[in-house]
C-alpha atoms as a PDB file:
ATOM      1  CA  UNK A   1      39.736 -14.962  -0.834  1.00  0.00           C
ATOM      2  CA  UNK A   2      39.989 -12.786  -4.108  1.00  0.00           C
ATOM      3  CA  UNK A   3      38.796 -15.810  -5.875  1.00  0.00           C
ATOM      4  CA  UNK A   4      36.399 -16.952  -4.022  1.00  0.00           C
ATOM      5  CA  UNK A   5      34.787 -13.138  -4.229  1.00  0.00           C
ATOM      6  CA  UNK A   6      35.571 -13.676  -8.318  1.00  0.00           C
ATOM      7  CA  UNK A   7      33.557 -16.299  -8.446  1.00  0.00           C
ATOM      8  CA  UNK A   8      30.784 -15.274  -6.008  1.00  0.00           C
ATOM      9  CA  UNK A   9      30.397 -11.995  -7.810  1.00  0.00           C
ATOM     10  CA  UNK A  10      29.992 -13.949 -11.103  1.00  0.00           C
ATOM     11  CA  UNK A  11      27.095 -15.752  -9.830  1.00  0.00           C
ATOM     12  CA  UNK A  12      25.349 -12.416  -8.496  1.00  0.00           C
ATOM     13  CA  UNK A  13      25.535 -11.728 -12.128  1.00  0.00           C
ATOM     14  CA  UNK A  14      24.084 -14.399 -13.808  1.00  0.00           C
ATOM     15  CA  UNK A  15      21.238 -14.603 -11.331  1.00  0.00           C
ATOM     16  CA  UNK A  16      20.672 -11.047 -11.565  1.00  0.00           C
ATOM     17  CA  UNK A  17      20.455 -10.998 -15.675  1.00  0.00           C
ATOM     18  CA  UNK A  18      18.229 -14.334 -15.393  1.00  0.00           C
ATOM     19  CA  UNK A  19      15.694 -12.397 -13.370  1.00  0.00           C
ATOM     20  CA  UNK A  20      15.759  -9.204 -15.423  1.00  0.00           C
ATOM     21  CA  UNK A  21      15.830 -11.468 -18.506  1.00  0.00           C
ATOM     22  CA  UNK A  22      12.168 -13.781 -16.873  1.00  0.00           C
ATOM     23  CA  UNK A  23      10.830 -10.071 -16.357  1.00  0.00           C
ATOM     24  CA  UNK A  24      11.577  -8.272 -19.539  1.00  0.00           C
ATOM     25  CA  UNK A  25       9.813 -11.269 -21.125  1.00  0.00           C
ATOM     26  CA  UNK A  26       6.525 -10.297 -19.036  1.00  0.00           C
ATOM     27  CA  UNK A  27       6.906  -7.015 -20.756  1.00  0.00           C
ATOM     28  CA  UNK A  28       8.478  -4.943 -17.807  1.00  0.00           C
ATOM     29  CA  UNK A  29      11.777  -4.064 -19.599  1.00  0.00           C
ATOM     30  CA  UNK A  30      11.692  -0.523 -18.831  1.00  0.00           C
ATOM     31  CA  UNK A  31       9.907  -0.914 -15.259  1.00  0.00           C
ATOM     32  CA  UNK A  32      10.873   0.198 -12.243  1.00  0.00           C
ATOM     33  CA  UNK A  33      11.193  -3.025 -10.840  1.00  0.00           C
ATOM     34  CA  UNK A  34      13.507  -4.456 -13.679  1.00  0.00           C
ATOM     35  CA  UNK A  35      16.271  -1.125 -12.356  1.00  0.00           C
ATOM     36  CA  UNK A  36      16.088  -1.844  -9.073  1.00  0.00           C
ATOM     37  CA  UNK A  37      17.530  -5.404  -9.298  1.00  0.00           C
ATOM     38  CA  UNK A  38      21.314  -5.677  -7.846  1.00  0.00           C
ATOM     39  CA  UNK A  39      22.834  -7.655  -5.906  1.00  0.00           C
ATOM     40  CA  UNK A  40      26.428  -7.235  -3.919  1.00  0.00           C
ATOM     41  CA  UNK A  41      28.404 -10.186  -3.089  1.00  0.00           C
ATOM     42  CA  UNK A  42      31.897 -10.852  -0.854  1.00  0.00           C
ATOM     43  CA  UNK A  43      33.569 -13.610   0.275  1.00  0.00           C
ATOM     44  CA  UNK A  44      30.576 -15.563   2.527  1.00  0.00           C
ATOM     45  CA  UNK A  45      27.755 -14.276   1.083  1.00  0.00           C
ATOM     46  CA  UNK A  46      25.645 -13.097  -2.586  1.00  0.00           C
ATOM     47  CA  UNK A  47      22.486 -10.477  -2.011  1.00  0.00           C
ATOM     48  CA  UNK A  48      20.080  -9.787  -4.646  1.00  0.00           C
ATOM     49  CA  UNK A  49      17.777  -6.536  -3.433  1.00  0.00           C
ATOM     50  CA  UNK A  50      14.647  -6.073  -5.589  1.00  0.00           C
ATOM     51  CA  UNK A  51      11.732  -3.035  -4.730  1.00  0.00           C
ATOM     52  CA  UNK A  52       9.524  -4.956  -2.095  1.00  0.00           C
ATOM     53  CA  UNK A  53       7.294  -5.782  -4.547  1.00  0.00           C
ATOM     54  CA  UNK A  54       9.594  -8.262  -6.643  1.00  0.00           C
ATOM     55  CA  UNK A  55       7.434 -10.755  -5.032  1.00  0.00           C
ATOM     56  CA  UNK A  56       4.231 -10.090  -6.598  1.00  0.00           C
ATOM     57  CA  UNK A  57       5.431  -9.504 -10.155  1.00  0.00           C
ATOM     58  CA  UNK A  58       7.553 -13.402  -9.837  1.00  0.00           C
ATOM     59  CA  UNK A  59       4.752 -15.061  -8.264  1.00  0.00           C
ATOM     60  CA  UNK A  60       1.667 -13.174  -8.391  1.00  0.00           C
ATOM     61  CA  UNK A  61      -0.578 -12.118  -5.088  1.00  0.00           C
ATOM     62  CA  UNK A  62      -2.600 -15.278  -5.678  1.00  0.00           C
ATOM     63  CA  UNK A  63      -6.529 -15.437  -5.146  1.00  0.00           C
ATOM     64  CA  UNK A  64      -7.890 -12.463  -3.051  1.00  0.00           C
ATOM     65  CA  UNK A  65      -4.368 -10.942  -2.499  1.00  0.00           C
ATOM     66  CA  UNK A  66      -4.369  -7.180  -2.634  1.00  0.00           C
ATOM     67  CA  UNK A  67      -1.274  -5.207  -3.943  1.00  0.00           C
ATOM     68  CA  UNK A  68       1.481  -3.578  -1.969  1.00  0.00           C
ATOM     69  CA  UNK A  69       0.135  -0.584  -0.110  1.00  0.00           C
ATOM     70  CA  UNK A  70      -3.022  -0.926  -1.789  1.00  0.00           C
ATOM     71  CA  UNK A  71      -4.702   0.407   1.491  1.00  0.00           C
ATOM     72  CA  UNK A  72      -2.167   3.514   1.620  1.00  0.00           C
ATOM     73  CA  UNK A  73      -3.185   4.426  -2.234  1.00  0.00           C
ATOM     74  CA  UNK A  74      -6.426   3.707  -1.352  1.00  0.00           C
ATOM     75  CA  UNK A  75      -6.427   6.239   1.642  1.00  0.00           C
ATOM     76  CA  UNK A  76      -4.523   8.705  -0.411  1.00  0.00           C
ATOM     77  CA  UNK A  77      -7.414   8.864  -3.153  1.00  0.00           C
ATOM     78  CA  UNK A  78     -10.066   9.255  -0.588  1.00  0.00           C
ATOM     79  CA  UNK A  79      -7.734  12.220   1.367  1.00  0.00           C
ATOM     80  CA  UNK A  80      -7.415  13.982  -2.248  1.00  0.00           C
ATOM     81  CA  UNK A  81     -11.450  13.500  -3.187  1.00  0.00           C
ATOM     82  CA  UNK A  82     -12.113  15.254   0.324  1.00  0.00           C
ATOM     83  CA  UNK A  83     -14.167  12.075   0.507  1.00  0.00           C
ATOM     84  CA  UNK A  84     -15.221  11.305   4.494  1.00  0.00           C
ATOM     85  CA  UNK A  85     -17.302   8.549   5.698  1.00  0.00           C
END
């Protein structure tokens, strides 16, 4: 089973540098999103955990998409204006 985790934690790590490696080349070497790649593996399984909005930045929010929490930031700046409607 040791190997078997060997070799399962070796892939974690090669997937893991290939996605930092796609994003540094969009420019986001020092972002946020590049440090919160990981990924734990055992004997049945690899994870790789990203922020939530790993999606976006691989893919992009196609036509008409709006970013994560856009309405929370949005509420947020209208709280801090003292802006009511």
């Amino acid at each position: 089973m040791k190997e078997i985790r060997t070799v399962a934690t070796k892939i974690g790590e090669k997937v893991v540098e290939a996605i930092k490696s796609n994003l540094v080349e969009q420019g986001l070497e020092n972002s946020n999103l590049v440090k919160s790649i990981r990924f734990e593996a055992d004997e049945s399984k690899i994870v790789i955990y990203a922020a939530e909005y790993f999606e976006y930045a691989e893919k992009g929010r196609g036509p008409g998409g709006t970013p994560v929490s856009f309405e929370n930031i949005l509420e947020n700046w209208i709280t801090r204006h003292s802006i009511s409607f």
